[in-house]
Protein backbone atom coordinates (compact mmCIF):
# COMPACT_ATOMS: atom_id res chain seq x y z
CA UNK A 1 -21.47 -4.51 6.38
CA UNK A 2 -23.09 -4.60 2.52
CA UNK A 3 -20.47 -6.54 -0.05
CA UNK A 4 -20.63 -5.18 -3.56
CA UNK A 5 -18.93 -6.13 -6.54
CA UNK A 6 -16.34 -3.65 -8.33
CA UNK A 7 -18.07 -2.70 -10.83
CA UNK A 8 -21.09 -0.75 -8.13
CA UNK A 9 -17.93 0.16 -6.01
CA UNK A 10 -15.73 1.90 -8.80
CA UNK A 11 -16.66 5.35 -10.09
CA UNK A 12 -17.51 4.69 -14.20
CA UNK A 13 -14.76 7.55 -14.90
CA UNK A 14 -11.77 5.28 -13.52
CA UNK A 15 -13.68 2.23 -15.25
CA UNK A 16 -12.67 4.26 -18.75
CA UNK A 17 -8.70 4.07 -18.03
CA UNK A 18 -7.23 1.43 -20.05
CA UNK A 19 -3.72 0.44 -18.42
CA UNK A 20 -1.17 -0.35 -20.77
CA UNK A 21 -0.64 -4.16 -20.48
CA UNK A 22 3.43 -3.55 -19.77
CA UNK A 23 2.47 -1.45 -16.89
CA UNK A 24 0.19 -4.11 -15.60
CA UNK A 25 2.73 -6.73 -16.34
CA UNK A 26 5.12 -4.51 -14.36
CA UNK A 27 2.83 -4.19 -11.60
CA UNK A 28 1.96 -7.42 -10.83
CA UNK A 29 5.74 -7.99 -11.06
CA UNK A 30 6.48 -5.26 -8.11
CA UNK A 31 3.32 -6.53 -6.24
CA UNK A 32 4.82 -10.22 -6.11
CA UNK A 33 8.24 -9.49 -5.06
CA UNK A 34 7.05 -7.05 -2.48
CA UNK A 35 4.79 -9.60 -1.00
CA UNK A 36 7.71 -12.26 -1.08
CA UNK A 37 9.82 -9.87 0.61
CA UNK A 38 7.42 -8.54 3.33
CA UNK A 39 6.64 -12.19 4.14
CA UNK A 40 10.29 -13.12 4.04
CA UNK A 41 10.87 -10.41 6.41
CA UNK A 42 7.80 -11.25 9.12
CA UNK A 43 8.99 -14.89 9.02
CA UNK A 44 12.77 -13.84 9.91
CA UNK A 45 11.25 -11.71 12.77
CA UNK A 46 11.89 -8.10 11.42
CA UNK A 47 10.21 -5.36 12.70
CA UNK A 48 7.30 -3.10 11.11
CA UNK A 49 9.78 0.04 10.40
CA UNK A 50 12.00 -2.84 8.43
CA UNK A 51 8.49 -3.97 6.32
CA UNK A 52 8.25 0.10 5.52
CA UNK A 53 11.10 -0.14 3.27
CA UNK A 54 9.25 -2.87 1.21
CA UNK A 55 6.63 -0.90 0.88
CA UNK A 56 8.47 2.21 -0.37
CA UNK A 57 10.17 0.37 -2.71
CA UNK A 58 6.61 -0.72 -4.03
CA UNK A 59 5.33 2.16 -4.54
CA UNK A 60 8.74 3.88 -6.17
CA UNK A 61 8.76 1.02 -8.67
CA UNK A 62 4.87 1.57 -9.47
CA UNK A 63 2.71 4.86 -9.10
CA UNK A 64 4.66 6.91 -7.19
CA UNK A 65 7.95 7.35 -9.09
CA UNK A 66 8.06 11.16 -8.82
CA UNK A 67 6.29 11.37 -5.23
CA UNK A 68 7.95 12.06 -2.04
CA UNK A 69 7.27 8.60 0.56
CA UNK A 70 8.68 8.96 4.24
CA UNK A 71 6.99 9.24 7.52
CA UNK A 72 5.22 11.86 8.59
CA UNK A 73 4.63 12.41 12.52
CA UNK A 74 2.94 9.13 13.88
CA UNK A 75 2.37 7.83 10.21
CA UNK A 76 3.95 5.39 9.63
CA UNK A 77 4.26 6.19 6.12
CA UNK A 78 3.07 9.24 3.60
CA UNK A 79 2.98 9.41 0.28
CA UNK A 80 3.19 13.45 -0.44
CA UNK A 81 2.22 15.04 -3.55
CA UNK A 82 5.20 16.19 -4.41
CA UNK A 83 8.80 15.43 -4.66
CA UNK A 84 10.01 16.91 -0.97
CA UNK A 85 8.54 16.50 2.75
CA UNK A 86 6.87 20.56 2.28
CA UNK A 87 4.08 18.72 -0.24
CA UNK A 88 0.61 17.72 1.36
CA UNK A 89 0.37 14.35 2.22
CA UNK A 90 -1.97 12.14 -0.31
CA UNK A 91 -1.58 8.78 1.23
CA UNK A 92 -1.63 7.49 4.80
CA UNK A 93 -0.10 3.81 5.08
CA UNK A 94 -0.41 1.82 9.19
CA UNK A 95 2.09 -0.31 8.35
CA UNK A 96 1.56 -4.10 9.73
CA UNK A 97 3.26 -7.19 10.09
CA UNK A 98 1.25 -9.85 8.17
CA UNK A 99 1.79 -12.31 11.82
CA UNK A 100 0.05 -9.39 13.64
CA UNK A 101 -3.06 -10.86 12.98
CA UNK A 102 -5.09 -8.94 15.73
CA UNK A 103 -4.86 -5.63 13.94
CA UNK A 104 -6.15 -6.74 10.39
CA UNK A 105 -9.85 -6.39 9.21
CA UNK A 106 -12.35 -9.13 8.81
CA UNK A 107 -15.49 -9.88 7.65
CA UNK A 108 -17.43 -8.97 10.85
CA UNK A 109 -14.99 -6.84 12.12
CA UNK A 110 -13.71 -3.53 9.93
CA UNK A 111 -12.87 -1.36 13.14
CA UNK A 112 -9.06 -2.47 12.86
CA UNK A 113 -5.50 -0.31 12.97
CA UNK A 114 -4.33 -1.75 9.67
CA UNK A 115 -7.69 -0.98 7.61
């Protein structure tokens, strides 16, 4: 496995975009409270399809106001590309709990479920 900085990782084109700093602000907001919760939620022994709902709520507060976000087969989540379940699908999420430790990616090891 090769490490690289973002700068060689990012294409130059998404370098360009210049975030407004309230939807920054607002982001790191949403990304805090979501972590809180998920980790609120793996300490009180709730399951992975309970975590989802975090995780919708995430993305509904940040990117994905106008997109569809349910499950899709055996995903555990989708993010479609539209506003019903008929869209494609643009995003696949394998939802983990953070005390599943097994399943995450490391350094040596990037053949994991939750990559």
């Amino acid at each position: 496995m090769n490490k690289i900085n973002t700068r060689k990782a990012l294409n130059p084109a998404y370098r360009k975009h210049k975030p407004l700093r309230k939807d920054v602000n607002k982001f790191i907001k949403e990304l805090k409270q979501c972590l809180q919760t998920v980790k609120h939620s793996d300490d009180n022994g709730e399951s992975e399809e309970h975590i989802k709902s975090h995780f919708i709520h995430f993305f509904k507060n940040t990117f994905y106001t106008d997109n569809y976000i349910n499950t899709k087969e055996r995903i555990d989540l989708a993010i479609y590309t539209g506003k019903t379940a008929k869209s494609d699908v643009s995003v696949i999420i394998e939802a983990k709990k953070p005390s599943n430790k097994s399943e995450f990616l490391t350094d040596t090891s990037l053949n994991r479920k939750a990559l």
